[in-house]
Protein backbone atom coordinates (compact mmCIF):
# COMPACT_ATOMS: atom_id res chain seq x y z
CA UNK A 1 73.67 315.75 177.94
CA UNK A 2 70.54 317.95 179.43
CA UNK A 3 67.37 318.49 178.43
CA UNK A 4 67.84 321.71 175.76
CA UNK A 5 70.93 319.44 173.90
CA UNK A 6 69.05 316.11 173.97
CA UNK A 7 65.86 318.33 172.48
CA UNK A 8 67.59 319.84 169.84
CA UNK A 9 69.22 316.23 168.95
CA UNK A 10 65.59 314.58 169.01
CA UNK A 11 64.60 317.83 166.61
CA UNK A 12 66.65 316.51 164.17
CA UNK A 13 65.53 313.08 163.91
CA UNK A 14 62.05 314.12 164.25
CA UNK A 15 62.09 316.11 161.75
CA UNK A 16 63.36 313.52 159.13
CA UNK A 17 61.02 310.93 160.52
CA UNK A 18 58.13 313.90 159.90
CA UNK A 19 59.67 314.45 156.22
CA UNK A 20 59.35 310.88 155.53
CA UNK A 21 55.90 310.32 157.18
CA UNK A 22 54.82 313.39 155.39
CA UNK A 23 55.94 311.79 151.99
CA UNK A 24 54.61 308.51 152.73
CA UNK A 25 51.09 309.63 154.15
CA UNK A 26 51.10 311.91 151.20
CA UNK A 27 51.26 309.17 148.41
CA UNK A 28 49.31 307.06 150.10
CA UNK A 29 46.56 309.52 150.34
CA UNK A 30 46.69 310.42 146.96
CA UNK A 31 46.61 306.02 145.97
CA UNK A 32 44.11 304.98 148.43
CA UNK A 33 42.05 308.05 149.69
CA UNK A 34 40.05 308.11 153.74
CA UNK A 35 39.11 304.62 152.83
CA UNK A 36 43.06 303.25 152.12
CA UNK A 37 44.59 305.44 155.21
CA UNK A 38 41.58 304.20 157.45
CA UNK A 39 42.45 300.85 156.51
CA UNK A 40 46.48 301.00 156.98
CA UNK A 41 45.95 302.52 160.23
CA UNK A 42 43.68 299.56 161.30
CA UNK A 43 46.80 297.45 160.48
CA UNK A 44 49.19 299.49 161.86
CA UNK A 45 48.02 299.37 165.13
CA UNK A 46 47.45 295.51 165.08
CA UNK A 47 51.38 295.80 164.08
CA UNK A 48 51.94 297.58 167.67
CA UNK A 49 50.53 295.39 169.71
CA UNK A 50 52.27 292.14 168.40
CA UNK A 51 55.85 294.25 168.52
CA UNK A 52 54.67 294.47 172.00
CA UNK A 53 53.81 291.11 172.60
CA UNK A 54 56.99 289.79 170.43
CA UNK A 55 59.60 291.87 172.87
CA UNK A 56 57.43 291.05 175.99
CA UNK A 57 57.70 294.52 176.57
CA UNK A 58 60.75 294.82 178.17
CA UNK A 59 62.04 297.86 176.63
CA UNK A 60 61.62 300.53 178.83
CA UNK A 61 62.73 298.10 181.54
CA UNK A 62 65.79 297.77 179.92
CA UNK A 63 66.44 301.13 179.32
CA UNK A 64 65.87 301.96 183.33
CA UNK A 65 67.82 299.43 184.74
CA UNK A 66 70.75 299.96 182.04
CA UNK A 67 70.53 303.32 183.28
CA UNK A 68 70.41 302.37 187.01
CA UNK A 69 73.30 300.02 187.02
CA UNK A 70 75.79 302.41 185.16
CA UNK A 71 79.22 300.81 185.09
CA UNK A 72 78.42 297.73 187.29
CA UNK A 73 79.51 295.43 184.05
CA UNK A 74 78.37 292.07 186.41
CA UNK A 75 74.84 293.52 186.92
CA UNK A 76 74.53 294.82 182.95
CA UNK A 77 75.05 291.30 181.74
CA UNK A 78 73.25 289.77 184.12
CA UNK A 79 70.40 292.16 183.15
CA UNK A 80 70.97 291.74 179.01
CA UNK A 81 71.46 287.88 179.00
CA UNK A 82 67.95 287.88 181.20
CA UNK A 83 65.95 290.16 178.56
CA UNK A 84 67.19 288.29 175.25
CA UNK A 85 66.22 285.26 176.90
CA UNK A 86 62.38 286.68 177.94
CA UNK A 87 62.55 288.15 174.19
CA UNK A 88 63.06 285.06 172.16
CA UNK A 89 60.46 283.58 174.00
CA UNK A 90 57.66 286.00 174.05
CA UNK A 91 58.49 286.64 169.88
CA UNK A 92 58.71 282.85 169.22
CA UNK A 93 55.24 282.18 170.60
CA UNK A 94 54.26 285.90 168.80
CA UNK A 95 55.49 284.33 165.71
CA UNK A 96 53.93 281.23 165.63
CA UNK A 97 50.69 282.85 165.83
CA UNK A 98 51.16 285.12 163.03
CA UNK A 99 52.10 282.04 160.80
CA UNK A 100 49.18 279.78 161.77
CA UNK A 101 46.31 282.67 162.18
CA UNK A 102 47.41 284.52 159.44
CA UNK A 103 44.04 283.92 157.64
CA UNK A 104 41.37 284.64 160.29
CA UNK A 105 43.61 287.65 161.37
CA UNK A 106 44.12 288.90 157.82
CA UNK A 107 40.11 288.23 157.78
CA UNK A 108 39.21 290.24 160.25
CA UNK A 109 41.32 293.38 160.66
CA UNK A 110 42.07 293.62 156.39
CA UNK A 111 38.35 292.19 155.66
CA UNK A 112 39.92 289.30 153.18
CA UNK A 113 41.81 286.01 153.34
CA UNK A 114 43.73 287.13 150.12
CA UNK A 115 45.99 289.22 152.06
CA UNK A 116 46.94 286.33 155.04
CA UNK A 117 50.70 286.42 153.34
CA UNK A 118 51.52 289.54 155.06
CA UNK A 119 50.72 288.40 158.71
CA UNK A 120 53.23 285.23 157.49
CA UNK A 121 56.03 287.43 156.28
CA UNK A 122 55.28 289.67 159.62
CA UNK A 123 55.88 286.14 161.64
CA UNK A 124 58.98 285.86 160.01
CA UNK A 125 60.63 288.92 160.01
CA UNK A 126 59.55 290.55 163.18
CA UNK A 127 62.68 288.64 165.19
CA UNK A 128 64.58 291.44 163.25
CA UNK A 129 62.45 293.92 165.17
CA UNK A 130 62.91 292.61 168.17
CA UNK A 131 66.67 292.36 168.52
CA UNK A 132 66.77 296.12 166.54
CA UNK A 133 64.26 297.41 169.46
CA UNK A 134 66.42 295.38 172.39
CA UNK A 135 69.91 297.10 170.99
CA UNK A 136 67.55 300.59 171.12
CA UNK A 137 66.92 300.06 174.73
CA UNK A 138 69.93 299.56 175.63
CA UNK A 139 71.47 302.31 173.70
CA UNK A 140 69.10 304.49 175.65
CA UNK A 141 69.47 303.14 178.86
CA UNK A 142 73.67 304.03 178.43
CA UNK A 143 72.79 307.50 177.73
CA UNK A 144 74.39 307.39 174.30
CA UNK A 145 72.02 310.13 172.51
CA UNK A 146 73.88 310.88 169.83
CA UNK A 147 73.93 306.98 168.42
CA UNK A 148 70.61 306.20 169.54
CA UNK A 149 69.61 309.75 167.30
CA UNK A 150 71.62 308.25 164.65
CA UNK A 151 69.54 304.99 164.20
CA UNK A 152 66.49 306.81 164.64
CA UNK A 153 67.76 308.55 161.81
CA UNK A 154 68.77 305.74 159.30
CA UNK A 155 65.18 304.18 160.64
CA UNK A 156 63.07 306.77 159.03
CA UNK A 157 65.01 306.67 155.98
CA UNK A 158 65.21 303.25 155.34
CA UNK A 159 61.17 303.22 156.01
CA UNK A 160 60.98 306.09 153.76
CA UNK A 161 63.02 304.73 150.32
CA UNK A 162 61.05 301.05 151.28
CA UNK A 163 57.19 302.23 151.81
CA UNK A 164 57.73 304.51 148.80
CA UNK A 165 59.18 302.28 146.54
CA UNK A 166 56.17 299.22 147.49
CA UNK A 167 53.51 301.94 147.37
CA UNK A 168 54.92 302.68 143.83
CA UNK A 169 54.95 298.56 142.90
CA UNK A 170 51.96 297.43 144.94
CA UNK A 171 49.54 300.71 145.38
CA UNK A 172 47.52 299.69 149.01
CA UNK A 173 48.61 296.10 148.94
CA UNK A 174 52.70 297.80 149.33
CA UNK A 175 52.08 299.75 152.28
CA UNK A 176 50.98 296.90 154.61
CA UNK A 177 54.22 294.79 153.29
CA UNK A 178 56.31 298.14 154.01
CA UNK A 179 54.55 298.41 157.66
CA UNK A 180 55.57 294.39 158.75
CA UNK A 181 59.36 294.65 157.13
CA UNK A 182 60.47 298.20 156.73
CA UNK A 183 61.48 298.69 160.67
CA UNK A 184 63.40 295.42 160.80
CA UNK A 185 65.83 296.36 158.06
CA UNK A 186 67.52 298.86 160.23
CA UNK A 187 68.88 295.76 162.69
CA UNK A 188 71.90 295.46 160.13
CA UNK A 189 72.35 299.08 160.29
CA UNK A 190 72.30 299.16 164.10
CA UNK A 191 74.87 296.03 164.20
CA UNK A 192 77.40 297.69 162.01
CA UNK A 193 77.53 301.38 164.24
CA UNK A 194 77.65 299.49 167.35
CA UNK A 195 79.83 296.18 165.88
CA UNK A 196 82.91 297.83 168.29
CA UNK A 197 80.87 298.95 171.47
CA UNK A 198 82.79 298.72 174.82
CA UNK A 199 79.48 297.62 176.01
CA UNK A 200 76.82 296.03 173.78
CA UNK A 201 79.32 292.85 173.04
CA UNK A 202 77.83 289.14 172.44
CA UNK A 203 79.78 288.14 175.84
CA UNK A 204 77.07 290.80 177.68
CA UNK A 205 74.26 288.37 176.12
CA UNK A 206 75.81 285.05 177.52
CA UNK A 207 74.91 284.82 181.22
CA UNK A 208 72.29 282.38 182.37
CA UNK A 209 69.08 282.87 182.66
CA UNK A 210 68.77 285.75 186.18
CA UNK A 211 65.47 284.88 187.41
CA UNK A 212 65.61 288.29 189.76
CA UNK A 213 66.48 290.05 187.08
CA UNK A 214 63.68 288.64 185.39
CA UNK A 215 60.92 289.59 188.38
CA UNK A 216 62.44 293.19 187.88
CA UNK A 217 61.59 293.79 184.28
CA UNK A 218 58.47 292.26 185.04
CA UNK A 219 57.16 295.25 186.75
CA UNK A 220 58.19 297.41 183.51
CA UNK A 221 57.22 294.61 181.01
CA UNK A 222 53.47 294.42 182.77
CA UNK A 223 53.54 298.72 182.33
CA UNK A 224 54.65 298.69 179.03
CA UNK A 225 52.47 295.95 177.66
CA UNK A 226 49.64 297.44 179.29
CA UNK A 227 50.66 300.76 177.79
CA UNK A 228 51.35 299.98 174.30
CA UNK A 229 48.51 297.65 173.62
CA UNK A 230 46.28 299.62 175.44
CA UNK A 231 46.50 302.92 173.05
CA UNK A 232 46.49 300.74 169.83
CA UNK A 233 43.61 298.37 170.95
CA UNK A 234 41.39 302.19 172.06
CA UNK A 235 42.49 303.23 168.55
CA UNK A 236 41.07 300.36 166.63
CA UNK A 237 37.77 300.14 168.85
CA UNK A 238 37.35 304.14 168.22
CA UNK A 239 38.19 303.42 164.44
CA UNK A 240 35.65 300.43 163.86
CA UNK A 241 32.70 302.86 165.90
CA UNK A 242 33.10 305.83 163.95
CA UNK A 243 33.14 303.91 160.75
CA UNK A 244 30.18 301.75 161.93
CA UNK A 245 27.80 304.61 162.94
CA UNK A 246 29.50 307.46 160.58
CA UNK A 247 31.41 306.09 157.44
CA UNK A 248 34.83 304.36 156.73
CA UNK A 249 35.48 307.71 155.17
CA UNK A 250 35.07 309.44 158.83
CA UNK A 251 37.14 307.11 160.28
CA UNK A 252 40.27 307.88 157.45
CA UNK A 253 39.66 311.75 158.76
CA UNK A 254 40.31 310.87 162.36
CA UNK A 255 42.86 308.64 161.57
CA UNK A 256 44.61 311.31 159.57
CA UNK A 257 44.10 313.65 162.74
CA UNK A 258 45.89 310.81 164.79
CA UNK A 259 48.78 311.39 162.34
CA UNK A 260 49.58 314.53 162.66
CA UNK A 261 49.21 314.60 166.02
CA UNK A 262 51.51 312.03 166.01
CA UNK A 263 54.18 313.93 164.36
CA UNK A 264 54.10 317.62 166.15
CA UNK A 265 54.37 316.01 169.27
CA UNK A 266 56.99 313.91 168.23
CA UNK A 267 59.86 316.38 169.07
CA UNK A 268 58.41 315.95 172.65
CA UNK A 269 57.96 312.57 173.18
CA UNK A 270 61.10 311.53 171.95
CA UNK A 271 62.85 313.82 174.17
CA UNK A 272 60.60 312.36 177.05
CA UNK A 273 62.01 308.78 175.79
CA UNK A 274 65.20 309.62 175.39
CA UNK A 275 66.36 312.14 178.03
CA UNK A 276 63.55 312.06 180.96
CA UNK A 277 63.22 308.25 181.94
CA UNK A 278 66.91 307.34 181.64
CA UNK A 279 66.95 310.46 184.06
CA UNK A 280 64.64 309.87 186.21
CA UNK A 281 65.22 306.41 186.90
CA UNK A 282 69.07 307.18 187.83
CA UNK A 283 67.58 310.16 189.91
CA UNK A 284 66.84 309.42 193.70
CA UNK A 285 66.66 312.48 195.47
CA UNK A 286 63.05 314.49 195.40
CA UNK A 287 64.72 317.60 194.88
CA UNK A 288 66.75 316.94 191.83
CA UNK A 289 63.31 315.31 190.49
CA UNK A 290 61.41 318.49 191.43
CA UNK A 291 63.75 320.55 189.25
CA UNK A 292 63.92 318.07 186.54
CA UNK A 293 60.12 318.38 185.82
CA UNK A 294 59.66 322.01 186.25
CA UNK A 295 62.64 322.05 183.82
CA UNK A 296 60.82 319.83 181.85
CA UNK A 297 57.44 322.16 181.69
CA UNK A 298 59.49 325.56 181.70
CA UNK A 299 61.15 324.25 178.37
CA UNK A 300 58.79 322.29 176.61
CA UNK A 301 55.68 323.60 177.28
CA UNK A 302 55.72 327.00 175.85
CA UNK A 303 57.10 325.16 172.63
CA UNK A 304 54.31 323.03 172.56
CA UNK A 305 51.94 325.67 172.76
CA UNK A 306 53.38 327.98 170.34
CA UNK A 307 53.59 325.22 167.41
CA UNK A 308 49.95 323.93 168.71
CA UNK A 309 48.96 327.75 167.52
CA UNK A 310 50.57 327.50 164.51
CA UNK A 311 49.38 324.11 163.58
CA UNK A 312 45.73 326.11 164.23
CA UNK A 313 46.33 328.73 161.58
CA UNK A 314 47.76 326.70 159.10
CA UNK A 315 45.09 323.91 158.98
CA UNK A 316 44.06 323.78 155.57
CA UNK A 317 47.49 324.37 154.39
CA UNK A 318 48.72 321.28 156.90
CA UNK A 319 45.63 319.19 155.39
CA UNK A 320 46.50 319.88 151.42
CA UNK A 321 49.88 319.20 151.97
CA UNK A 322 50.16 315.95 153.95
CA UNK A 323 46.75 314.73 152.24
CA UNK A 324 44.63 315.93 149.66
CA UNK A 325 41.53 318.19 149.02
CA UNK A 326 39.20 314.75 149.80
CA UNK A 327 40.73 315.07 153.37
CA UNK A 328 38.87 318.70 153.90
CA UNK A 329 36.09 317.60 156.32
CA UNK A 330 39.00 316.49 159.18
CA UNK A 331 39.37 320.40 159.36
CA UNK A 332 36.88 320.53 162.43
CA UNK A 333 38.91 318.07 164.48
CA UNK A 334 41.78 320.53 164.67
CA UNK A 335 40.47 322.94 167.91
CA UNK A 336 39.57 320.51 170.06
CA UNK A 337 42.07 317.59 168.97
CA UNK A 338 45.39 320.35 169.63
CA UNK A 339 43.85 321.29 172.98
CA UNK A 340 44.20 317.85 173.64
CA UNK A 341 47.53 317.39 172.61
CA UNK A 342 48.60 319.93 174.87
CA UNK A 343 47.06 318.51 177.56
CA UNK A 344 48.70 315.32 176.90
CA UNK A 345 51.96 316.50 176.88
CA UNK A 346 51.73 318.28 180.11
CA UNK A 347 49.98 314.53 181.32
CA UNK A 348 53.20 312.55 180.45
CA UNK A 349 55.58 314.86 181.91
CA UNK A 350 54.23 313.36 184.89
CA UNK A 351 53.37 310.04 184.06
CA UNK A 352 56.82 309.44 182.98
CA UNK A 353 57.79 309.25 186.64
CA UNK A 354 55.33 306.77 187.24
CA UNK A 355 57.45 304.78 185.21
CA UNK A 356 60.70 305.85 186.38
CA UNK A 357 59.88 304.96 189.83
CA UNK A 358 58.33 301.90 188.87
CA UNK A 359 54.59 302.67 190.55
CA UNK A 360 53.44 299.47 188.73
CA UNK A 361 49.71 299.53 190.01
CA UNK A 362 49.00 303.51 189.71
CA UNK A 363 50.78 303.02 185.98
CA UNK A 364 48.39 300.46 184.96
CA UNK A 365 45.13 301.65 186.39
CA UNK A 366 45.31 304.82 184.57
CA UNK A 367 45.74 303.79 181.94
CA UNK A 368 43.11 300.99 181.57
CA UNK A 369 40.66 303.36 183.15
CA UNK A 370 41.46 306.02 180.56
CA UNK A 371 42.01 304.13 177.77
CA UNK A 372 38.13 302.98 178.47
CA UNK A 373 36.82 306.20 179.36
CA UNK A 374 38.24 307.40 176.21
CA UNK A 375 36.03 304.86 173.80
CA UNK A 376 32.76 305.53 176.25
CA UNK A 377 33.53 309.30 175.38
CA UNK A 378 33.50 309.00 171.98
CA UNK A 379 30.43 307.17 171.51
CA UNK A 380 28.74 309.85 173.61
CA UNK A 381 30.13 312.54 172.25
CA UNK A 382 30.28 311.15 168.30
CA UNK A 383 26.82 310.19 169.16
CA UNK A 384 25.54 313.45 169.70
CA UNK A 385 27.55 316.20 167.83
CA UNK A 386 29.06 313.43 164.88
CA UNK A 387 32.82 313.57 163.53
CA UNK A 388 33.81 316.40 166.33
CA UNK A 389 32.79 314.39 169.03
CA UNK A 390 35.95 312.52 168.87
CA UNK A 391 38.00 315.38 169.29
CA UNK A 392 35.72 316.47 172.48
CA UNK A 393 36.07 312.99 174.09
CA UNK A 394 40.06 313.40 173.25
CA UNK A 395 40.48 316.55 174.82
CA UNK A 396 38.09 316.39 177.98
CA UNK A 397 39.82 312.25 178.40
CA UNK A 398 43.06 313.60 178.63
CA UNK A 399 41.90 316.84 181.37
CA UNK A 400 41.09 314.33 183.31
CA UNK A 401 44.07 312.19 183.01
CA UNK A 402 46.48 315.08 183.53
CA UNK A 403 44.66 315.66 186.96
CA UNK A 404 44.76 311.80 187.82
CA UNK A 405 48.54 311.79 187.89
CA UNK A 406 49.02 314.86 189.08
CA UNK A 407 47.47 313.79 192.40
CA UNK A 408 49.14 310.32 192.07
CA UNK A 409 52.56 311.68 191.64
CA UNK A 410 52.23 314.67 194.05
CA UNK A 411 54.17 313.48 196.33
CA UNK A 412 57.62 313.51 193.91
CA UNK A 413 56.88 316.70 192.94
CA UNK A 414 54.72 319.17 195.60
């Protein structure tokens, strides 16, 4: 499977995950207005950070060392008895906090005690999660594209049908049920495709505990926690300053700039996810890397570009149709918020080999440092020219970056 084939496979599940994001940012727009979607996307990215926590971020760990080990069946169970155990751990402890701090946290990030149920039923369902996400990795790690597509697929559907159907019962109240249960649902799906694997078999899961293993998903767990809490925790800081010194209203604009960011790049960053770091972390030789990135920027660049353009032109039609008229004023953020899109596209091209080749300290440096930088920027920049600052501090944060791992990674690649 190359790069084109694996991109034209991740088209297709992007673009039902876009259709039902589209339909589901659309009603929800419509119910709640700035206010609602500022809200849900406070609690959405609380939602990333315990998934995080809950899997002890082994995933991308798992998916490079599944990868590595290729038909060495010793070293595979070795390696998937070692990350169930880390994973019931980390999402028991995840769990328990959910359950007893569901009130203060339901306090602070939904501003009531009235809605503390939700952060319960998230403590009890997200072990679903966490098994679906472990089965995900591995799927990925075995270079099965077509079934880990597949249950991308089903995912966005199931969300879809669920999110739409509690919007429709519940209004505001139905979308942050959807957010803690809809992505668990899938688990039964993902058990039932892969119930007669040659690989993924209970047996593989039945090994004692491997403390090397262990110290080897380490390094990956420390990259990806850093990683995915990281952007969520920047997002909610950036969220609470532009609704403290703008509105709550200017905050649901950026926040509905974040989504559609989200989804054109999509296409790319799954393919980055699915094809690159399974690649490059079964990939020693410089050479073969060397072509495998300027592969990577000959194909997907110019694509990125093009629908960046497009994207442009069609602003107010994009706004109208994934929000509503009251969404107008996020018009501004589209120059500067694209340009930095496409810079941070070209950015994890490279930083993906950071985390192929397991370069643990560069990994997490950058991004703590730019994470940072990134919140500094935007209360300089929101400061001084309002709502369109954010988009400035987005697009100079990630120049920056892209020149940071460019001379970190240099030597894989000049």
């Amino acid at each position: 499977m190359n790069l084109v084939r694996t991109s034209l496979l991740s088209f297709a599940a992007t673009v039902v995950k876009m259709l039902a994001a589209l339909a589901i940012s659309k009603t929800l727009a419509v119910v709640s207005g700035p206010a609602g979607i500022a809200l849900v996307g406070q609690f959405q990215n609380f939602v990333q950070i315990a998934l995080t926590a809950a899997k002890g971020a082994l995933d991308t760990g798992v998916t490079k060392y599944t990868a590595e080990y290729g038909p060495d069946e010793a070293s595979r169970a070795r390696l998937f008895s070692t990350s169930v155990r880390l994973c019931a751990s980390s999402c028991a402890v995840v769990a328990l906090v959910l359950i007893f701090a569901a009130e203060p946290l339901s306090n602070y990030l939904l501003h009531t005690q009235s809605r503390a149920y939700i952060f319960r039923l998230f403590g009890l369902t997200i072990v679903l999660f966490v098994l679906n996400s472990l089965l995900l990795a591995i799927v990925n790690g075995l270079q099965e594209i077509r079934t880990y597509i597949l249950l991308n697929i089903i995912q966005s559907l199931l969300t879809l049908l669920l999110t739409l159907t509690l919007i429709a019962m519940f209004g505001l109240e139905g979308a942050l049920i959807a957010l803690v249960t809809n992505q668990s649902l899938v688990l039964f799906v993902s058990l039932w495709v892969l119930r007669r694997h040659n690989v993924i078999r209970i047996s593989s899961f039945l090994l004692p505990f491997d403390r090397n293993e262990s110290i080897r998903l380490s390094k990956y767990s420390l990259m990806t926690a850093v990683s995915a809490v990281a952007t969520p925790l920047t997002a909610i800081l950036v969220r609470d300053y532009i609704a403290s010194t703008l509105s709550i209203e200017h905050a649901g604009y950026w926040q509905a700039m974040s989504y559609v960011s989200t989804m054109w790049l999509a296409v790319a960053t799954t393919s980055l996810a699915v094809y690159y770091l399974p690649k490059l972390a079964a990939t020693s030789d410089r050479p073969t890397l060397r072509c495998e990135l300027i592969n990577g920027y000959r194909i997907i660049m110019p694509i990125v570009v093009a629908a960046a353009l497009i994207l442009y032109f069609m602003r107010e039609w994009v706004v109208n149709i994934l929000f509503s008229e009251s969404f107008a004023p996020m018009i501004i953020l589209f120059h500067w918020m694209l340009i930095g899109d496409v810079i941070k596209l070209a950015s994890w091209l490279l930083s993906y080999l950071m985390l192929a080749k397991a370069m643990t300290r560069a990994f997490i440096l950058t991004e703590i440092v730019f994470s940072a930088s990134f919140v500094v920027l935007t209360m300089v920049f929101v400061g001084k020219y309002g709502l369109q600052g954010v988009a400035y501090a987005h697009a100079f944060n990630y120049g920056i970056y892209l020149l940071a791992v460019a001379i970190i990674t240099k030597r894989y690649w000049l």
